[in-house]
C-alpha atoms as a PDB file:
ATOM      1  CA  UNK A   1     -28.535 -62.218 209.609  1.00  0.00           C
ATOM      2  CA  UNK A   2     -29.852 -60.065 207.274  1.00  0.00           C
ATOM      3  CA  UNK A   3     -33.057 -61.812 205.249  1.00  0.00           C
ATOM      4  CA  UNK A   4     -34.476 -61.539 201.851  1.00  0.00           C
ATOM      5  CA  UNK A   5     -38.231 -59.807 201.927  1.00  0.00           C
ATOM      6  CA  UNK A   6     -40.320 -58.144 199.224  1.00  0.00           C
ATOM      7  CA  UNK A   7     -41.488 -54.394 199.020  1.00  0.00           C
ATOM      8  CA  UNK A   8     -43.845 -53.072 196.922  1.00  0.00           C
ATOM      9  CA  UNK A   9     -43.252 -49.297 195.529  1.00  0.00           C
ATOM     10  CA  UNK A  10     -46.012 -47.165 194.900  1.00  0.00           C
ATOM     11  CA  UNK A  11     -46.626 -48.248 191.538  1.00  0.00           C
ATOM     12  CA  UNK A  12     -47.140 -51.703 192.672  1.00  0.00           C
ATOM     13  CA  UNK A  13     -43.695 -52.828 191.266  1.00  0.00           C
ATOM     14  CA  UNK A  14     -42.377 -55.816 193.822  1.00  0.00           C
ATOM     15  CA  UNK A  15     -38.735 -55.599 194.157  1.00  0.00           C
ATOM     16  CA  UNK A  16     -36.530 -57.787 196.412  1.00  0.00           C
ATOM     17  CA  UNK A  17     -34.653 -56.049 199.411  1.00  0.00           C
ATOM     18  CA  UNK A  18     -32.290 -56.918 202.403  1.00  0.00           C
ATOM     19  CA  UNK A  19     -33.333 -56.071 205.547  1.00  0.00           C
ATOM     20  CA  UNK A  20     -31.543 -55.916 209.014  1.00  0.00           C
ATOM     21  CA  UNK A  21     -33.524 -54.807 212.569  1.00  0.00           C
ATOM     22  CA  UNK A  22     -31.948 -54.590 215.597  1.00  0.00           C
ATOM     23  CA  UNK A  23     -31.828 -57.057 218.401  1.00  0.00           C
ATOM     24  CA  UNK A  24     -32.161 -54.588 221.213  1.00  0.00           C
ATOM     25  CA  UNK A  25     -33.645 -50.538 221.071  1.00  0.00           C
ATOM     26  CA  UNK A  26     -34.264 -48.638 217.586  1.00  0.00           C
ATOM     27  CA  UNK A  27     -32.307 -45.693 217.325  1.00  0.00           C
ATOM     28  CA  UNK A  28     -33.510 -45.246 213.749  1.00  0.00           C
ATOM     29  CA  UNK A  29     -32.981 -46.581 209.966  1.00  0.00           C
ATOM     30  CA  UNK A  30     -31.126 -46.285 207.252  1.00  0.00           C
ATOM     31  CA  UNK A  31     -31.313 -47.362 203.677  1.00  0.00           C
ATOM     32  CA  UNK A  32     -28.391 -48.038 201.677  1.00  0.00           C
ATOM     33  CA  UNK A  33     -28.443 -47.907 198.039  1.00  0.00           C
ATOM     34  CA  UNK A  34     -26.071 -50.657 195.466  1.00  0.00           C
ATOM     35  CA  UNK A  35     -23.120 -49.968 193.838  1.00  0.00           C
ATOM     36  CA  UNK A  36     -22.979 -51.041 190.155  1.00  0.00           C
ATOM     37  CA  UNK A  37     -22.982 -54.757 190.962  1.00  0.00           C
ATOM     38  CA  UNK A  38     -26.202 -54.816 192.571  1.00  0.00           C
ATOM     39  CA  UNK A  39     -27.798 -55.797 195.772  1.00  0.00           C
ATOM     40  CA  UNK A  40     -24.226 -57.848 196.380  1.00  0.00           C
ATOM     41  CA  UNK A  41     -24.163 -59.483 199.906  1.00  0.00           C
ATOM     42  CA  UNK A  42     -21.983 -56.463 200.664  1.00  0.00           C
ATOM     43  CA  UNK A  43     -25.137 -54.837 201.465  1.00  0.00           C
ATOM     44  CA  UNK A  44     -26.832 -57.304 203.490  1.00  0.00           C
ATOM     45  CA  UNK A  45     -23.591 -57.950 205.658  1.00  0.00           C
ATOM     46  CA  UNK A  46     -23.762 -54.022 205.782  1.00  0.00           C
ATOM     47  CA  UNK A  47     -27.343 -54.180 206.778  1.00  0.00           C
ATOM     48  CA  UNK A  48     -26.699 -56.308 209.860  1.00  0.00           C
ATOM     49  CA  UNK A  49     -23.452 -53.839 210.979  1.00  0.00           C
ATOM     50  CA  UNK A  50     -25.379 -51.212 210.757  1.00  0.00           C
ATOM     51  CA  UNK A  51     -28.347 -53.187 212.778  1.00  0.00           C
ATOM     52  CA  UNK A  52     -25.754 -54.287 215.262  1.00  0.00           C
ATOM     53  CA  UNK A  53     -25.450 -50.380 216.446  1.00  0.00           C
ATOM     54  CA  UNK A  54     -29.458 -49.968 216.680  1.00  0.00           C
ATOM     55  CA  UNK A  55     -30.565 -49.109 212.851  1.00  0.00           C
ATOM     56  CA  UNK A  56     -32.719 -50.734 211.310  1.00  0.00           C
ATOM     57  CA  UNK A  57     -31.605 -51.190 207.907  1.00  0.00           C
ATOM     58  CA  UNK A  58     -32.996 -52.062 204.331  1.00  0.00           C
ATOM     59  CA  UNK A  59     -31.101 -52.322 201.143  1.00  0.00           C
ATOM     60  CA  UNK A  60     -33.186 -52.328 197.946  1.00  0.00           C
ATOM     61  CA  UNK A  61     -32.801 -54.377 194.415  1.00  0.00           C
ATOM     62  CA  UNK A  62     -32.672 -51.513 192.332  1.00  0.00           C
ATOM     63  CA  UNK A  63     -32.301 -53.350 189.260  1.00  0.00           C
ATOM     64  CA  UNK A  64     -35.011 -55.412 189.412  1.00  0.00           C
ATOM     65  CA  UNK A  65     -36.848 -53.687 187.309  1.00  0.00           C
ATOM     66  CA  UNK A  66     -34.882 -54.283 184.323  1.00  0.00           C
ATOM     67  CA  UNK A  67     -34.227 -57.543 185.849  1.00  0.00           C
ATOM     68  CA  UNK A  68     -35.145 -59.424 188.763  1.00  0.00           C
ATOM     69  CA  UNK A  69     -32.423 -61.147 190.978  1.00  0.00           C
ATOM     70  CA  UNK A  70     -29.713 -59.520 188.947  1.00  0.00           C
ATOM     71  CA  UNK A  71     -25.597 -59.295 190.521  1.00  0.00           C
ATOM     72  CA  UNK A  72     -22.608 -59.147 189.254  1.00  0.00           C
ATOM     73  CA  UNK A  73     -19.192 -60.572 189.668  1.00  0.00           C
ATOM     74  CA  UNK A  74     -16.755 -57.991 190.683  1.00  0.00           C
ATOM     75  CA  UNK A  75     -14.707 -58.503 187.308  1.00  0.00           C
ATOM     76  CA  UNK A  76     -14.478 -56.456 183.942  1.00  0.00           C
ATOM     77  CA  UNK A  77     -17.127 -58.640 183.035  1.00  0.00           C
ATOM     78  CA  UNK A  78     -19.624 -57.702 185.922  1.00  0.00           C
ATOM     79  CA  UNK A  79     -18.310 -54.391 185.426  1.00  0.00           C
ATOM     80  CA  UNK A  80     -19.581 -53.944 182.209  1.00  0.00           C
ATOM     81  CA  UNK A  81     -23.185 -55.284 182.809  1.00  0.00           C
ATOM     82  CA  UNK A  82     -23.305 -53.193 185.714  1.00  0.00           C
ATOM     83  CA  UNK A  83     -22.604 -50.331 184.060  1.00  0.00           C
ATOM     84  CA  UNK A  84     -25.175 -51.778 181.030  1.00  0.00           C
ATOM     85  CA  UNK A  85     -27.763 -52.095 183.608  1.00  0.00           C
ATOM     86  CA  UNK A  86     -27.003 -48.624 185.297  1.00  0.00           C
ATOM     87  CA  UNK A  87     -27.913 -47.136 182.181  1.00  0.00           C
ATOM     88  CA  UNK A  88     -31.623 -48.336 182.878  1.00  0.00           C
ATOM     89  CA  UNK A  89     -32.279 -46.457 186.007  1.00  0.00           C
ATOM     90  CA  UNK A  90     -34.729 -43.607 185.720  1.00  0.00           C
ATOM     91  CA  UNK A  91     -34.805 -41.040 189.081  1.00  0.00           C
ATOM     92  CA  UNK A  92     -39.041 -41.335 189.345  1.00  0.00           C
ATOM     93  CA  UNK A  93     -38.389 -44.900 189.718  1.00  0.00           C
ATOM     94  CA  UNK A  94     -35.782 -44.852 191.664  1.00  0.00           C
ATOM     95  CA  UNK A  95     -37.036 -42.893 194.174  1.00  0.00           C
ATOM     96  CA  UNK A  96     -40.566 -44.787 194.574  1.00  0.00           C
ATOM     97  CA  UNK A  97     -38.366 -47.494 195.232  1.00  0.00           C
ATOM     98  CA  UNK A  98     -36.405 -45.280 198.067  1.00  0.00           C
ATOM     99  CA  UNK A  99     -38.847 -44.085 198.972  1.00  0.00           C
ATOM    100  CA  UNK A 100     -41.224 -47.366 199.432  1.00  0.00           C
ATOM    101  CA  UNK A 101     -38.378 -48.597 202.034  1.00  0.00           C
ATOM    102  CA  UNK A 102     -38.151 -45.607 203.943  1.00  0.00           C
ATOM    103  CA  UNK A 103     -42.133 -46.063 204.203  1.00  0.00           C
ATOM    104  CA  UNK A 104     -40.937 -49.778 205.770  1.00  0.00           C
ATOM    105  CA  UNK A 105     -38.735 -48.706 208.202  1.00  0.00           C
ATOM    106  CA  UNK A 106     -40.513 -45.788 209.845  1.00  0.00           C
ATOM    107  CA  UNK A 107     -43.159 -47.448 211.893  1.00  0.00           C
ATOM    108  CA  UNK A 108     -40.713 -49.492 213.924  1.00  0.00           C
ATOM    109  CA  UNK A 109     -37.321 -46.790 213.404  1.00  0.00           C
ATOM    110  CA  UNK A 110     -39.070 -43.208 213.481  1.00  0.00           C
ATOM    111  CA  UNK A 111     -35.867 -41.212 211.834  1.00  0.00           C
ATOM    112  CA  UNK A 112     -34.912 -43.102 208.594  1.00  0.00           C
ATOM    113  CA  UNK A 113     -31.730 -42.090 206.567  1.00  0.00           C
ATOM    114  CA  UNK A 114     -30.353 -42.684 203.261  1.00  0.00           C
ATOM    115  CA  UNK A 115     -27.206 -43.797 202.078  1.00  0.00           C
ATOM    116  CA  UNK A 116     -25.930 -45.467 199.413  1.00  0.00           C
ATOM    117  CA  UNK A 117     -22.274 -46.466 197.410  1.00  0.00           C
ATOM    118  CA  UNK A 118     -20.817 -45.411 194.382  1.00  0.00           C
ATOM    119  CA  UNK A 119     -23.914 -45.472 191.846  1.00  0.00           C
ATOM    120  CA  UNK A 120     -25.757 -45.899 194.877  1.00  0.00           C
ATOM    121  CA  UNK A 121     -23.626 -42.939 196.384  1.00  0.00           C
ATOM    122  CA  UNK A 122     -24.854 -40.739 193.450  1.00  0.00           C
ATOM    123  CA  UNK A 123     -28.462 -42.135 194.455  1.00  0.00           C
ATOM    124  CA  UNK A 124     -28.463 -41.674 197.405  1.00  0.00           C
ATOM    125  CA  UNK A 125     -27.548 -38.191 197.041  1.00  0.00           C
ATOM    126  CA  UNK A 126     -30.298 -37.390 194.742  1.00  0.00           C
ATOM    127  CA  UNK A 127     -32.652 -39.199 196.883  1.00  0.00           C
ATOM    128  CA  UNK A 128     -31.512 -36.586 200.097  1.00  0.00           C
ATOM    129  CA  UNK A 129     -32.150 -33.600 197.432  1.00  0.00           C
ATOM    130  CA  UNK A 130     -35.962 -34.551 196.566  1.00  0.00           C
ATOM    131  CA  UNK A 131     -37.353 -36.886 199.377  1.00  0.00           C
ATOM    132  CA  UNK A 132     -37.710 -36.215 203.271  1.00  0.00           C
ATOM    133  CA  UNK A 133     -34.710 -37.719 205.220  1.00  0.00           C
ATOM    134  CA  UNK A 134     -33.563 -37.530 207.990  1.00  0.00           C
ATOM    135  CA  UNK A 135     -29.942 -37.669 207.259  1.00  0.00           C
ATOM    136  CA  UNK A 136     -27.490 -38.749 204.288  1.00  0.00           C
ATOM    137  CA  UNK A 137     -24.596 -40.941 204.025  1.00  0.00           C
ATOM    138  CA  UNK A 138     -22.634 -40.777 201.103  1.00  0.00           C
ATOM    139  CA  UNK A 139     -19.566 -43.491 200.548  1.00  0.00           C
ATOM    140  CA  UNK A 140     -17.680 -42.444 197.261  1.00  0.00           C
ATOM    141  CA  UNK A 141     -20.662 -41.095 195.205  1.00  0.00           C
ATOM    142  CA  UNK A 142     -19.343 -41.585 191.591  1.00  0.00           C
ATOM    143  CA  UNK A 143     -21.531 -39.169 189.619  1.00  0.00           C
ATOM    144  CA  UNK A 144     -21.725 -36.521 192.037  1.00  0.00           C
ATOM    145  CA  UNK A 145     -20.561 -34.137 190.261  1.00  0.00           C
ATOM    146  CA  UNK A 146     -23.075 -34.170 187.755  1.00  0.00           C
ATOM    147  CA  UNK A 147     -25.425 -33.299 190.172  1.00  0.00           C
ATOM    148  CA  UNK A 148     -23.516 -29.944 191.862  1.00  0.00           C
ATOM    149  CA  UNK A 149     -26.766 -28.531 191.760  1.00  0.00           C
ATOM    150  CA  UNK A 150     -28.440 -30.935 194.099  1.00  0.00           C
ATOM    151  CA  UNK A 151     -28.467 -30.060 198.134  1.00  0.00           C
ATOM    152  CA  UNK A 152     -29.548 -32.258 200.563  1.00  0.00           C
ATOM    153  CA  UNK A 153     -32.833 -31.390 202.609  1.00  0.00           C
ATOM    154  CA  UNK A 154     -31.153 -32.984 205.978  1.00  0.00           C
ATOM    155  CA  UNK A 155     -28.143 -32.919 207.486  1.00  0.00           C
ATOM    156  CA  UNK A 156     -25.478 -34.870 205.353  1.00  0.00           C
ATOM    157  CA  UNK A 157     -21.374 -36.865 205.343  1.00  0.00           C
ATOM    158  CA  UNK A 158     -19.955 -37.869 202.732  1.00  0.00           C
ATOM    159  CA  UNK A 159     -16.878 -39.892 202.328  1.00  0.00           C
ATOM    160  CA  UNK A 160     -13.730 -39.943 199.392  1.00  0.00           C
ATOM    161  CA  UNK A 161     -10.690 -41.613 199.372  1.00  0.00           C
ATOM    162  CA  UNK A 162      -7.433 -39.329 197.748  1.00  0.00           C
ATOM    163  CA  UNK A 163      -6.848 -42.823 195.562  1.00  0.00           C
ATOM    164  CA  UNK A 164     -10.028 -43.131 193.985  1.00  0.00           C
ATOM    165  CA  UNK A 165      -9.506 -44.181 190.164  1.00  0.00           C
ATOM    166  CA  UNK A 166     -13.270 -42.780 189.144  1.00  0.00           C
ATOM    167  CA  UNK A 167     -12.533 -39.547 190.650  1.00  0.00           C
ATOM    168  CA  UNK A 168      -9.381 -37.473 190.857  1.00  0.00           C
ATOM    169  CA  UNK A 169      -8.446 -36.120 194.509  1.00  0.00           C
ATOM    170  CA  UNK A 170      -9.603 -32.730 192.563  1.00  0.00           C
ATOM    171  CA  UNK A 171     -12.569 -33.634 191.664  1.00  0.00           C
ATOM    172  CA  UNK A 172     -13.139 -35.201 195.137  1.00  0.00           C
ATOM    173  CA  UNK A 173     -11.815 -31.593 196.467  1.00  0.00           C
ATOM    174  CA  UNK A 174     -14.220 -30.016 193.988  1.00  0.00           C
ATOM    175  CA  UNK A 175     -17.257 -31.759 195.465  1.00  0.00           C
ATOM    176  CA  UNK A 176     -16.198 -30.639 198.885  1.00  0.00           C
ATOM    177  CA  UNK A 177     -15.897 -27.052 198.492  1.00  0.00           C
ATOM    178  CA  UNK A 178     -19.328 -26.971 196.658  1.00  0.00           C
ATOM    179  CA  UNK A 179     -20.977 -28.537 199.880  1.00  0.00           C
ATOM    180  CA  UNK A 180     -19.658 -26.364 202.731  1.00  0.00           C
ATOM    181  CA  UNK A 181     -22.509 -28.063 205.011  1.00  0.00           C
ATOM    182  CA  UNK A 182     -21.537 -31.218 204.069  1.00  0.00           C
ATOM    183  CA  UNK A 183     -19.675 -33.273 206.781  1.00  0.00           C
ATOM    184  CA  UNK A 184     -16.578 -34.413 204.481  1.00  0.00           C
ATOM    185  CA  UNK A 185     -13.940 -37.094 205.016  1.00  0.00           C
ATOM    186  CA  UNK A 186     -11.531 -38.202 202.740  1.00  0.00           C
ATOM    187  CA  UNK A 187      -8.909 -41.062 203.516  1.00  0.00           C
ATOM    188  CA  UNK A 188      -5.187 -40.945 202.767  1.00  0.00           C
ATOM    189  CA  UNK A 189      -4.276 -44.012 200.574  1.00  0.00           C
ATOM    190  CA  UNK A 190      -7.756 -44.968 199.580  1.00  0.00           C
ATOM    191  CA  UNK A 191      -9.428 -46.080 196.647  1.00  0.00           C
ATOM    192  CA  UNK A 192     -12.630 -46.700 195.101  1.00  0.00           C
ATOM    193  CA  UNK A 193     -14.940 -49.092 197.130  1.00  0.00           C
ATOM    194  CA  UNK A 194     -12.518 -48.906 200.277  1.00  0.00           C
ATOM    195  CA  UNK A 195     -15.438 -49.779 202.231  1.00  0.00           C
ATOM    196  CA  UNK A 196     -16.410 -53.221 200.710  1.00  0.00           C
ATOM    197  CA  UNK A 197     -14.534 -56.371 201.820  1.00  0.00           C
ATOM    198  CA  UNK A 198     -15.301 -58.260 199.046  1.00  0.00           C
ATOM    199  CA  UNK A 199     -13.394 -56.036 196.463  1.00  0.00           C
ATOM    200  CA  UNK A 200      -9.718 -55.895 196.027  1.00  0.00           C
ATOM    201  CA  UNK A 201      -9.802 -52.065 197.089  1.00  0.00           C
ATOM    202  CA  UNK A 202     -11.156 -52.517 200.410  1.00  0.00           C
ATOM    203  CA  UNK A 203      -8.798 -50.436 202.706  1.00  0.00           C
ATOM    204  CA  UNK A 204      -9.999 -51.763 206.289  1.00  0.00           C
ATOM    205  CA  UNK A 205      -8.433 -49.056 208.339  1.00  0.00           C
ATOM    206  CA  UNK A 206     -10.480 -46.137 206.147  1.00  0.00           C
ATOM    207  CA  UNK A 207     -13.589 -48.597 206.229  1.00  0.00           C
ATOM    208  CA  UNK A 208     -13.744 -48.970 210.113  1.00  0.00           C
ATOM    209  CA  UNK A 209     -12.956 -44.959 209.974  1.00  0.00           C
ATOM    210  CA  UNK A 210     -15.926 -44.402 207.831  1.00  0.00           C
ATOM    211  CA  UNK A 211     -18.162 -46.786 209.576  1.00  0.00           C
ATOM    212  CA  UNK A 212     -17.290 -44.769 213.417  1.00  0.00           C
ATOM    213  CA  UNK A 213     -18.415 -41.830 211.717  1.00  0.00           C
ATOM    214  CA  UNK A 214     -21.117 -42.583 210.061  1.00  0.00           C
ATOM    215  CA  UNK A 215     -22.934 -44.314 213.121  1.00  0.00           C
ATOM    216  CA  UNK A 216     -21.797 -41.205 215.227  1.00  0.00           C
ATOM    217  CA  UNK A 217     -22.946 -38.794 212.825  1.00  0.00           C
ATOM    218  CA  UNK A 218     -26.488 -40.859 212.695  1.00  0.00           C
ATOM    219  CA  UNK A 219     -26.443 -40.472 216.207  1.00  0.00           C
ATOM    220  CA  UNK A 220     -26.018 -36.987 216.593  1.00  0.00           C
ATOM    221  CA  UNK A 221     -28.663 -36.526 213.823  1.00  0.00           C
ATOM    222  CA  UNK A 222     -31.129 -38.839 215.618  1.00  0.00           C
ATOM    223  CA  UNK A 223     -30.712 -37.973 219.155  1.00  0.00           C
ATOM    224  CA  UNK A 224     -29.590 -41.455 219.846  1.00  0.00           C
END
């Protein structure tokens, strides 16, 4: 199971994170980055998935510095203060944060990757463009296309369902054809958050598509 521990970024903010190691061999790590509603137990059950195929795996609480210990329901309500609290995040700080788990996982994982969900998608995408990584994994990025001028230093996958309600299947194409060297999958007849279980949008046939991907992409990248 994937536990509660405390990091400490650069600037000596303490934020919560999950965190998920392996049982067995390291092949690497990965950090995965919240979608509006914060650090949901989405992303620790995500954590221990991911540590179930050999990554270690850390999910930060990227809103606690606005407020600590901060999720939301997945309703118009939580919607709203997610998108409220969204509003808060600054890049610098954002990427200490990133960056201060990455700095976690290394000594025991070696290769570390990002990834990250809708807001966390965008993120995690930014994160790829201005810190060292050793791979990206991108699940429905929402604001993506406000940052077309971003690339990826390491190799990177990003996945888009053709029914996602935040961004038109052109926009999704759009994305695509801007990032030739991305490895791109989109689903047929999924939407927004198809990968999360706990939303009514969870498509389980495109999630376990994504997920076979994603840790066969990782390995490839990381020689595992």
């Amino acid at each position: 199971m994937a536990e509660r521990v405390t990091v400490t970024a650069s600037d000596g903010h303490g934020f919560d994170a999950w965190r998920s190691d392996p049982a067995g061999e390291v092949r690497g790590g990965i950090v995965f980055l919240q979608a509006i509603y914060g650090l949901t137990t989405h992303l620790g059950d995500v954590c221990d998935r991911f540590a179930g195929d050999g990554y270690a795996a850390m999910a930060p609480a990227l809103y606690d510095r606005t407020e600590p210990n901060t999720v939301f329901d997945y309703d118009q309500d939580g919607l709203q203060g997610g998108m409220a609290f969204r509003e808060n995040l600054a890049e610098e700080t954002v990427l200490l944060d990133v960056a201060a788990c990455a700095d976690a996982l290394r000594p025991s994982a070696g290769k570390v990757a990002i990834a990250g969900f809708c807001t966390g998608g965008t993120w995690a995408w930014v994160s790829a463009s201005a810190l060292d990584f050793d791979a990206a994994v991108i699940f429905y990025g929402t604001d993506i296309p406000d940052y077309l001028d971003r690339h990826a230093r390491c190799p990177a996958m990003m996945h888009y369902g053709d029914r996602d309600h935040i961004l038109s299947i052109e926009t999704v194409r759009h994305i695509e054809a801007n990032y030739p060297e991305v490895e791109f999958h989109v689903y047929p007849g999924a939407g927004h958050a198809f990968f999360n279980p706990e939303q009514a949008s969870y498509n389980a046939a495109a999630a376990q598509s994504a997920y076979e991907r994603s840790i066969a992409f990782l390995d490839r990248q990381f020689g595992a």
